[in-house]
N, C-alpha and C. Protein backbone atom coordinates (compact mmCIF):
# COMPACT_ATOMS: atom_id res chain seq x y z
N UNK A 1 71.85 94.69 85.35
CA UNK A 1 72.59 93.49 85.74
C UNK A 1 71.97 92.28 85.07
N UNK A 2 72.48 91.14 84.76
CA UNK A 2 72.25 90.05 84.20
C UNK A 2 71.73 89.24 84.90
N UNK A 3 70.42 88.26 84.39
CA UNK A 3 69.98 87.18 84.91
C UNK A 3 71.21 86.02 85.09
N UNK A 4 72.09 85.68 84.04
CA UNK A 4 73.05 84.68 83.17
C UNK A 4 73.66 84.63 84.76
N UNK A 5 73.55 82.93 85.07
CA UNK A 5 74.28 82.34 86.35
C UNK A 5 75.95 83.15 86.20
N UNK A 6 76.77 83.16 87.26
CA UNK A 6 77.98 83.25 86.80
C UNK A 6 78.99 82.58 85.56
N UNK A 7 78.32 81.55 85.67
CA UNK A 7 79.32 80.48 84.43
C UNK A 7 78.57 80.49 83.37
N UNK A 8 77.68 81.59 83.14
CA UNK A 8 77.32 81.41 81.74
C UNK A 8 78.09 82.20 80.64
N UNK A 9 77.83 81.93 79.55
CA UNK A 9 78.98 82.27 78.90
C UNK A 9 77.55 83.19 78.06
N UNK A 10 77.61 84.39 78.33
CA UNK A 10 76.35 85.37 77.63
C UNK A 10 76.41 85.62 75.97
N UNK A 11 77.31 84.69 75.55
CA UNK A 11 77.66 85.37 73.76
C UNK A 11 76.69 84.03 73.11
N UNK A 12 75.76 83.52 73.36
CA UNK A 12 74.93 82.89 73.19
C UNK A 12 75.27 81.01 73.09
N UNK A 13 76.79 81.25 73.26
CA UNK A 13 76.83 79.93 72.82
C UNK A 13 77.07 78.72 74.50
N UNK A 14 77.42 77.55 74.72
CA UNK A 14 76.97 76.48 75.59
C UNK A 14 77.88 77.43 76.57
N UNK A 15 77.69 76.61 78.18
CA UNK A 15 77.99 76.78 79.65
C UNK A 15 79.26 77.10 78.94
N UNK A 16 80.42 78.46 79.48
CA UNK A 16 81.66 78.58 79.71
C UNK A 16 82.55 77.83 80.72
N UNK A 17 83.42 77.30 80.18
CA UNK A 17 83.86 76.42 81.90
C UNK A 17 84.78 77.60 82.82
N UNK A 18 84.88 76.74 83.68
CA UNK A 18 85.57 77.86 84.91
C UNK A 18 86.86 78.28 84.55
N UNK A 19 87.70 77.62 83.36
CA UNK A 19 89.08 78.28 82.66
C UNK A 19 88.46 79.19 81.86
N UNK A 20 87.51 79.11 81.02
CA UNK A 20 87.33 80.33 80.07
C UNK A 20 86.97 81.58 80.70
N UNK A 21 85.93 81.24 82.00
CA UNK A 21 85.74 82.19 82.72
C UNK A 21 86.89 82.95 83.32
N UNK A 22 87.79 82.03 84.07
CA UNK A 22 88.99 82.91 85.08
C UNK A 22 89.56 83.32 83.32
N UNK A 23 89.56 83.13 82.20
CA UNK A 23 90.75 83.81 81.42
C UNK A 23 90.17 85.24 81.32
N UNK A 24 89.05 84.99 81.18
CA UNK A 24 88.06 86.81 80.93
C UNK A 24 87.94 87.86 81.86
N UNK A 25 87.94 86.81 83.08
CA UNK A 25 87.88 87.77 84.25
C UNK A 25 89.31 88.13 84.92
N UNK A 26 90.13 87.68 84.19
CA UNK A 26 91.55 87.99 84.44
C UNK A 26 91.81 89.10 83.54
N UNK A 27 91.73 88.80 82.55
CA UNK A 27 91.73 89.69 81.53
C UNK A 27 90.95 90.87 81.34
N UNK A 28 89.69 90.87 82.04
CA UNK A 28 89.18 92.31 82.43
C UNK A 28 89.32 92.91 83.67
N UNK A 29 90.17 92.45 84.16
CA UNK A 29 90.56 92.75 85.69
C UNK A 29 92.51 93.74 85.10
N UNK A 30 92.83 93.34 83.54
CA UNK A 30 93.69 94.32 83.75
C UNK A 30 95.45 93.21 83.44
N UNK A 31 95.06 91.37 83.74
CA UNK A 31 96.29 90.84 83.87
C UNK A 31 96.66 90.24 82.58
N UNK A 32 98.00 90.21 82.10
CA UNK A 32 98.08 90.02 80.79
C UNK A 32 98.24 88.24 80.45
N UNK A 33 98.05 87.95 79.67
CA UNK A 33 97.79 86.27 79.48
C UNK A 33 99.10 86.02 79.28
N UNK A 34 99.21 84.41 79.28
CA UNK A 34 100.43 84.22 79.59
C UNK A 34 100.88 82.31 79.12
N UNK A 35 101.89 81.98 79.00
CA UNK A 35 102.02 80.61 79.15
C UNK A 35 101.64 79.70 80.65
N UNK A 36 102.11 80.25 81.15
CA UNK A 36 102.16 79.86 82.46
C UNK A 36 100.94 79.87 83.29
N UNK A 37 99.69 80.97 83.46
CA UNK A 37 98.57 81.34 83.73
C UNK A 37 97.87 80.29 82.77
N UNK A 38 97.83 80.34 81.45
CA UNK A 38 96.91 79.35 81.20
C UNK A 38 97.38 77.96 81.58
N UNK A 39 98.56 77.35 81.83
CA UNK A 39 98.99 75.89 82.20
C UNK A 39 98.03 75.68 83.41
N UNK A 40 98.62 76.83 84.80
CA UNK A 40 97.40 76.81 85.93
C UNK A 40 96.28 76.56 85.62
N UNK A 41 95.61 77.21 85.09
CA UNK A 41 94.12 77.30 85.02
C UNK A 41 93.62 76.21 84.27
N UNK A 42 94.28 76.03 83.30
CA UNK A 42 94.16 74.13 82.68
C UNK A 42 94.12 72.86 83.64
N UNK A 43 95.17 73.31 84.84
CA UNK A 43 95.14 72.29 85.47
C UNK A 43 94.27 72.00 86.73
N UNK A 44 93.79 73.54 86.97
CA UNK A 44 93.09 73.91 88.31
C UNK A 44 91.30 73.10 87.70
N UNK A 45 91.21 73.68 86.15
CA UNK A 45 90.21 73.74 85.89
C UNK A 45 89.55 72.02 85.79
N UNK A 46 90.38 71.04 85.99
CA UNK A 46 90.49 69.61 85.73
C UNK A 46 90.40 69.08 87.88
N UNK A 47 90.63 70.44 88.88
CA UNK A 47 90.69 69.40 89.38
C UNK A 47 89.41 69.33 90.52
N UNK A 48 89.50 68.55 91.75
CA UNK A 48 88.32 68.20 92.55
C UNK A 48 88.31 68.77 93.70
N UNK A 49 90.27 68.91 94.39
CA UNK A 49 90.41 69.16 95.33
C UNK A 49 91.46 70.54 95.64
N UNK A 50 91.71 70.63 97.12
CA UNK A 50 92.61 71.72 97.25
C UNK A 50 94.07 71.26 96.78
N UNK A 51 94.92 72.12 96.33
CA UNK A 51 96.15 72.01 96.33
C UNK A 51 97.64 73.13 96.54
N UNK A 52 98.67 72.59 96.93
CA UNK A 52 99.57 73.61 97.44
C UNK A 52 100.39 74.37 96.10
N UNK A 53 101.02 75.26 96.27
CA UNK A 53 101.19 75.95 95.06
C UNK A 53 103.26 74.52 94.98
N UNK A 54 103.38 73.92 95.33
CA UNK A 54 104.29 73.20 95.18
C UNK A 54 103.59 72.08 94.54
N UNK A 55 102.86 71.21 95.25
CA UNK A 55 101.95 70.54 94.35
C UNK A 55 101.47 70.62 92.69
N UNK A 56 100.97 72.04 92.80
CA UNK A 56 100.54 72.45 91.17
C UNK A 56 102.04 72.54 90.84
N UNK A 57 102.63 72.80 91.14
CA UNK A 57 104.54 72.93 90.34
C UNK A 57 104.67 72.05 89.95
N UNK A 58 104.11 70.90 90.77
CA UNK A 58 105.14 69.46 90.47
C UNK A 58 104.25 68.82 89.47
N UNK A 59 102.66 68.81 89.46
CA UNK A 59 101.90 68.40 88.44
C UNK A 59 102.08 69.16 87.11
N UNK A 60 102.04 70.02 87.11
CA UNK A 60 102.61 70.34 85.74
C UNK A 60 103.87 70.22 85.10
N UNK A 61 104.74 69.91 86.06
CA UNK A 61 106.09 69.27 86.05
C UNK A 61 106.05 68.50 85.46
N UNK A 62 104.89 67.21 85.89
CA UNK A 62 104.71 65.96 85.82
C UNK A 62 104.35 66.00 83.97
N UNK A 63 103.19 66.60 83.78
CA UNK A 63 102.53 67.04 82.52
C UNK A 63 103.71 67.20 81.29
N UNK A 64 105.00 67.18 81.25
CA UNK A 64 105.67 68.01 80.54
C UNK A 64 105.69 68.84 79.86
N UNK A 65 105.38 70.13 80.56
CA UNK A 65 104.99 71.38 79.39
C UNK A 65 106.66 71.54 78.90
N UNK A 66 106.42 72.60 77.69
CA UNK A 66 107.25 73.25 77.19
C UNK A 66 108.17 73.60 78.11
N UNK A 67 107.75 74.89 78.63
CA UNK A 67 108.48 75.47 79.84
C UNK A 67 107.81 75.27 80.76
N UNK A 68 108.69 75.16 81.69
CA UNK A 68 108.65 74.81 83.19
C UNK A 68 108.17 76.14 83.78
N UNK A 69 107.14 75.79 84.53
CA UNK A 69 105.96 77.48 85.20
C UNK A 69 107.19 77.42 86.49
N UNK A 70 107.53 78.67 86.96
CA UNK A 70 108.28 78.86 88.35
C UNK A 70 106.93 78.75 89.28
N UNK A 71 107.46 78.58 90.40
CA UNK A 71 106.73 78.60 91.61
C UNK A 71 106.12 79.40 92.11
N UNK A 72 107.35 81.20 91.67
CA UNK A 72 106.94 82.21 91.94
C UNK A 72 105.62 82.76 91.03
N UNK A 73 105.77 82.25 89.75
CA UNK A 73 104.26 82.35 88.67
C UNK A 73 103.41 81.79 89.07
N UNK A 74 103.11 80.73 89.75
CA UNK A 74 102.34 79.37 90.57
C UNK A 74 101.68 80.10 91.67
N UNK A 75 102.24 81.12 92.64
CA UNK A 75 102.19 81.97 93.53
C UNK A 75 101.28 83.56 92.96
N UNK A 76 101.73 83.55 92.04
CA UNK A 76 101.23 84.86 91.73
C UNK A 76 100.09 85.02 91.30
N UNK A 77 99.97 83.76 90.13
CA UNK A 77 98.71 83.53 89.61
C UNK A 77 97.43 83.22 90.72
N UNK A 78 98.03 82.23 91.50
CA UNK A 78 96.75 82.00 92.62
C UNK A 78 96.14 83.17 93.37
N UNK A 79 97.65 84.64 93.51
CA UNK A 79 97.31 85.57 94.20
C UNK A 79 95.83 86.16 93.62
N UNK A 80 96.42 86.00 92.07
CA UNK A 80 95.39 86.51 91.43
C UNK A 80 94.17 86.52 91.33
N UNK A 81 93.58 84.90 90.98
CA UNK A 81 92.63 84.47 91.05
C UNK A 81 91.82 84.83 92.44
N UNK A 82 92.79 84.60 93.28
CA UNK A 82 91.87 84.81 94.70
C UNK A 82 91.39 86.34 94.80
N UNK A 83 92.15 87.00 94.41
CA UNK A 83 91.95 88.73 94.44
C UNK A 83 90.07 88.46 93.86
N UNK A 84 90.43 87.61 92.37
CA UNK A 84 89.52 88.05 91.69
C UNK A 84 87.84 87.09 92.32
N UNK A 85 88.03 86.34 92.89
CA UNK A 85 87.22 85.41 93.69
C UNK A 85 87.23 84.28 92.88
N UNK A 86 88.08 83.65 91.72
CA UNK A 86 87.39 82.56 91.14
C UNK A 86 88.64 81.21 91.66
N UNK A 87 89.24 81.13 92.76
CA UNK A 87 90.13 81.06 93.63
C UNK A 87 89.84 81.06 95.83
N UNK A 88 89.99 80.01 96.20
CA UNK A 88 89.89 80.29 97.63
C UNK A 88 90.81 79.77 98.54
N UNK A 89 91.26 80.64 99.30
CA UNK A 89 92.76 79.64 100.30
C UNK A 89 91.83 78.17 101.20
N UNK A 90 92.61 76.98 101.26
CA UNK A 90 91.53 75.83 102.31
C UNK A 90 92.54 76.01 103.36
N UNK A 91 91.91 76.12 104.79
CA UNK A 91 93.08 75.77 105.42
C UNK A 91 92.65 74.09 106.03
N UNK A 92 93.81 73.88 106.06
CA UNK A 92 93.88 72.22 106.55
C UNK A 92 94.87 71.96 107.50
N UNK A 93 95.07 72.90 108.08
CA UNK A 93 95.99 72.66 109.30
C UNK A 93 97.72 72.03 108.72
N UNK A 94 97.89 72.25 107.70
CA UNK A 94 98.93 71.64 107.62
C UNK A 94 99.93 72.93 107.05
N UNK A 95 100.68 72.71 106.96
CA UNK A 95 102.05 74.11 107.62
C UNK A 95 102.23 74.76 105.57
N UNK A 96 101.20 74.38 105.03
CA UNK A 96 101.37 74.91 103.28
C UNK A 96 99.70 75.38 103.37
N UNK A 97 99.51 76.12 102.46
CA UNK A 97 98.25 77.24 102.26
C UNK A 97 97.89 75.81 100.86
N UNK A 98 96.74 76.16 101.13
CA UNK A 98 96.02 74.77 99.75
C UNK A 98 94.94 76.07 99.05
N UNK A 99 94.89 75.66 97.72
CA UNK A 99 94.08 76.79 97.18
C UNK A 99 93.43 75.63 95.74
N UNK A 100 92.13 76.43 95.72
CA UNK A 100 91.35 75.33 94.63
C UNK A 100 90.15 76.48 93.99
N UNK A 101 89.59 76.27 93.12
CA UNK A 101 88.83 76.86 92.01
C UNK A 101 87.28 77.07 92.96
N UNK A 102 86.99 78.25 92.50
CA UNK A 102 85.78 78.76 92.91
C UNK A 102 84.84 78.83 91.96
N UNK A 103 83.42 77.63 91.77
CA UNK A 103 82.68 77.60 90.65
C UNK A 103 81.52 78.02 91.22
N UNK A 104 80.88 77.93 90.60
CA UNK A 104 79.31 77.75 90.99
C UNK A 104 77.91 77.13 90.44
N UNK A 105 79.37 76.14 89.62
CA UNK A 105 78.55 74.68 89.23
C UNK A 105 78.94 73.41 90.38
N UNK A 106 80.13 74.01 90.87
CA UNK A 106 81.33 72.80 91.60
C UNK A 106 79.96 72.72 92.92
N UNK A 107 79.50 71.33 93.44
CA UNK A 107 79.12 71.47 94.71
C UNK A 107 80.39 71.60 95.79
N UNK A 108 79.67 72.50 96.67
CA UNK A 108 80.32 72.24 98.42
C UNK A 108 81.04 71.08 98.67
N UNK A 109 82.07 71.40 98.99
CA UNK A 109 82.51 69.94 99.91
C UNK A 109 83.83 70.56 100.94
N UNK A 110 83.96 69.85 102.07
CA UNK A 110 84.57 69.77 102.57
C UNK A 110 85.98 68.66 102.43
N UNK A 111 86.89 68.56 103.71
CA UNK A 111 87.94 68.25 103.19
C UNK A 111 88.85 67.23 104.25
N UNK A 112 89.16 66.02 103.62
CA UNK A 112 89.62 64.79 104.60
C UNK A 112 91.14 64.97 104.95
N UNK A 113 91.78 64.62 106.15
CA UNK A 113 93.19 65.62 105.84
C UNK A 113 94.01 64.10 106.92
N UNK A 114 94.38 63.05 105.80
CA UNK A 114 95.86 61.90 106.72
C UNK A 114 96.42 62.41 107.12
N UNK A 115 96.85 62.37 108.44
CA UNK A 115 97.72 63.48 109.22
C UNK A 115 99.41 61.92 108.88
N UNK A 116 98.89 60.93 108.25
CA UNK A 116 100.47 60.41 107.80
C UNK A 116 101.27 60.72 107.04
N UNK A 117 100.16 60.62 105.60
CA UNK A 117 100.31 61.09 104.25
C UNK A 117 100.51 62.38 103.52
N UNK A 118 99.37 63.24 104.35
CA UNK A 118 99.68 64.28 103.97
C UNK A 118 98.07 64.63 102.69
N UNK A 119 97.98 63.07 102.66
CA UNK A 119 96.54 63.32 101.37
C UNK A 119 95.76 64.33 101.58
N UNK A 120 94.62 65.10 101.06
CA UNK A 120 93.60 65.68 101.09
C UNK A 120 92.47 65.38 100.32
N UNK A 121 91.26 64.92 100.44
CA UNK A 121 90.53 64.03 100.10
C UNK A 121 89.06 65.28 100.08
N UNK A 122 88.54 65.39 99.01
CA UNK A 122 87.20 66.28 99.16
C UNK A 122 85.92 65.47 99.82
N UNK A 123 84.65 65.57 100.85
CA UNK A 123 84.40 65.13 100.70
C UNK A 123 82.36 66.00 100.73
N UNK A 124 81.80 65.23 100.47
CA UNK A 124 79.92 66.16 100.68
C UNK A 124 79.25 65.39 101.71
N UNK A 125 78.28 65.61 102.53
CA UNK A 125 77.37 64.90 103.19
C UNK A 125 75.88 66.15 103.27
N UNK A 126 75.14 65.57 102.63
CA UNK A 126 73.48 66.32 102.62
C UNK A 126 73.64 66.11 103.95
N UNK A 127 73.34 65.58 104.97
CA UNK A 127 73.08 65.74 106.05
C UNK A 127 73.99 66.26 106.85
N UNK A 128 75.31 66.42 107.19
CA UNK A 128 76.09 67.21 107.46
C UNK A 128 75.81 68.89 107.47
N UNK A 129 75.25 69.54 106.17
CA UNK A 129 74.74 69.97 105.41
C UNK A 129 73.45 71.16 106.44
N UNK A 130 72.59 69.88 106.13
CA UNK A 130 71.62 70.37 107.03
C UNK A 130 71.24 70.67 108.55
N UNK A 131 72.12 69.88 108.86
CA UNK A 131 72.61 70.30 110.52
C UNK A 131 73.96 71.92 110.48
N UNK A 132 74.15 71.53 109.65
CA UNK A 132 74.77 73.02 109.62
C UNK A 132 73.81 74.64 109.68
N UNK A 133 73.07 74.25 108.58
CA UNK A 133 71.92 74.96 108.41
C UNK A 133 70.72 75.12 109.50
N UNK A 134 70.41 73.94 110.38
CA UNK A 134 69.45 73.67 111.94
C UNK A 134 70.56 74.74 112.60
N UNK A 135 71.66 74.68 112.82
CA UNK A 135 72.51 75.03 113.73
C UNK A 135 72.55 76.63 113.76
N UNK A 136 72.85 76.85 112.49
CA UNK A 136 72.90 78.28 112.35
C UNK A 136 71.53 79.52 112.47
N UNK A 137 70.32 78.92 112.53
CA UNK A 137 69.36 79.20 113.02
C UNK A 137 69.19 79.35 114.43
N UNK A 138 69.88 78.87 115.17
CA UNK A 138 70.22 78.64 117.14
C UNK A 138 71.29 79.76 117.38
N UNK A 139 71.96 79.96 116.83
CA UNK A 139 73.24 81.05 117.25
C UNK A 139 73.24 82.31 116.58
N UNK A 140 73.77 82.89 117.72
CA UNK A 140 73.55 84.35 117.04
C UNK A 140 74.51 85.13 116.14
N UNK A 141 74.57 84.20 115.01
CA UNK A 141 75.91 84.52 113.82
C UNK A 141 74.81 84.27 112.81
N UNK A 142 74.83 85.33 111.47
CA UNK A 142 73.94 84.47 110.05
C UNK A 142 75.32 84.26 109.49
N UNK A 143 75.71 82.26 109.57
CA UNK A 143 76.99 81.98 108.97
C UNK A 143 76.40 82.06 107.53
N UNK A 144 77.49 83.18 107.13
CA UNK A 144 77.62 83.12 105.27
C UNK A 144 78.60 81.90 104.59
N UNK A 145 79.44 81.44 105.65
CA UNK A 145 79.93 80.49 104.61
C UNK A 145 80.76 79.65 105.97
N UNK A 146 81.25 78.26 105.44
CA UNK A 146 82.02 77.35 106.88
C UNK A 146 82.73 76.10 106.02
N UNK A 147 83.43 75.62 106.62
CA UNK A 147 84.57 74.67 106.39
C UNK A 147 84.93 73.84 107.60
N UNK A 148 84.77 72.32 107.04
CA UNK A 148 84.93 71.34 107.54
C UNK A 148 86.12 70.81 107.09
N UNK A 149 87.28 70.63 108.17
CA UNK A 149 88.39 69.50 108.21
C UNK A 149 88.44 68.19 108.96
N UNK A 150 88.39 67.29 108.67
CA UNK A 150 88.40 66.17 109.24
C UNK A 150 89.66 65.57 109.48
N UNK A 151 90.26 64.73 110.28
CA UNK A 151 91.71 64.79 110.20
C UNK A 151 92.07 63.34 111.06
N UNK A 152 92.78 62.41 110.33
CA UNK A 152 92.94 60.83 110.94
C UNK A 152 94.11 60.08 110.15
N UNK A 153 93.90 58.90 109.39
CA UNK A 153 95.10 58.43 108.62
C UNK A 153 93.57 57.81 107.45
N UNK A 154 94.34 57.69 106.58
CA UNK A 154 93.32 57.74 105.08
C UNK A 154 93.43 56.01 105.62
N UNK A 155 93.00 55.06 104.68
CA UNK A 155 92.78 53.48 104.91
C UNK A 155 93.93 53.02 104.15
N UNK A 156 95.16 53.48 103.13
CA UNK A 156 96.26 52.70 103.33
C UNK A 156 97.25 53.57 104.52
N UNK A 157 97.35 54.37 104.67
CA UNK A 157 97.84 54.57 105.94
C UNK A 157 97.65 53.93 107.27
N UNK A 158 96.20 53.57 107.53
CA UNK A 158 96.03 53.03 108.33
C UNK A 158 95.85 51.21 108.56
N UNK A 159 96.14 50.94 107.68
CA UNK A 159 96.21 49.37 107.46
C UNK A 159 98.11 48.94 107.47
């Protein structure tokens, strides 16, 4: 097995980013490349936060590609990624599944959720963090992994 972090790119040359990676690991997983798969992953690979597979429709909408990716490709591809882990569902309480890129350069963050707007806002706190970590030492769970939603009106909503 390899020392090489996940995002390294082992053919000697600089860090692979998380699109070159999901194209290889898609591609050795068996799925055939595509117009549409790379538009996703172009756009996933650019972003910060979670998003709904209508959302990514409409941003690449926005983008004017060539052809227009269906929803159902938008859907499939995420299936994919998540199968493959470089992909994770967020839930945010809101009635659409949000899905965002799995790095392991990307830090942790959790996630701000306007219950007006609809926004979703990433956010980090070290100390948050570490009380997570105090905490999980007290209970009798070893948490492998946790998610924070926060949930109010963002500051133009609320002004």
């Amino acid at each position: 097995m390899s020392d090489a972090p996940a995002d390294a790119d082992t053919s000697g040359s600089a860090t692979a980013s998380w699109k070159e990676r999901a194209e290889s690991t898609l591609a050795a997983a068996g799925h055939k490349r595509g117009g549409a798969r790379r538009a996703v992953l172009e756009l996933l690979d650019g972003q910060e936060c979670a998003l709904t597979a209508v959302e990514i429709e409409d941003a690449l909408r926005a983008r004017g590609a060539r052809r227009p990716v269906s929803r159902a490709s938008v859907y499939r591809i995420l299936d994919e990624l998540e199968r493959v882990g470089l992909a994770q569902r967020v839930e945010t309480g809101q009635t659409m599944v949000r899905f965002e890129r799995v790095s392991e350069q990307t830090e942790h963050h959790h996630h701000l959720v306007c219950d007006e707007c609809g926004q979703v806002m990433p956010f980090s706190d070290d100390e948050l963090e570490r009380a997570i970590s105090r905490l999980s030492e007290k209970v009798p769970l070893s948490v492998s992994e946790h998610e924070i939603v926060l949930r109010g009106a963002c500051r133009h909503c609320a002004s």
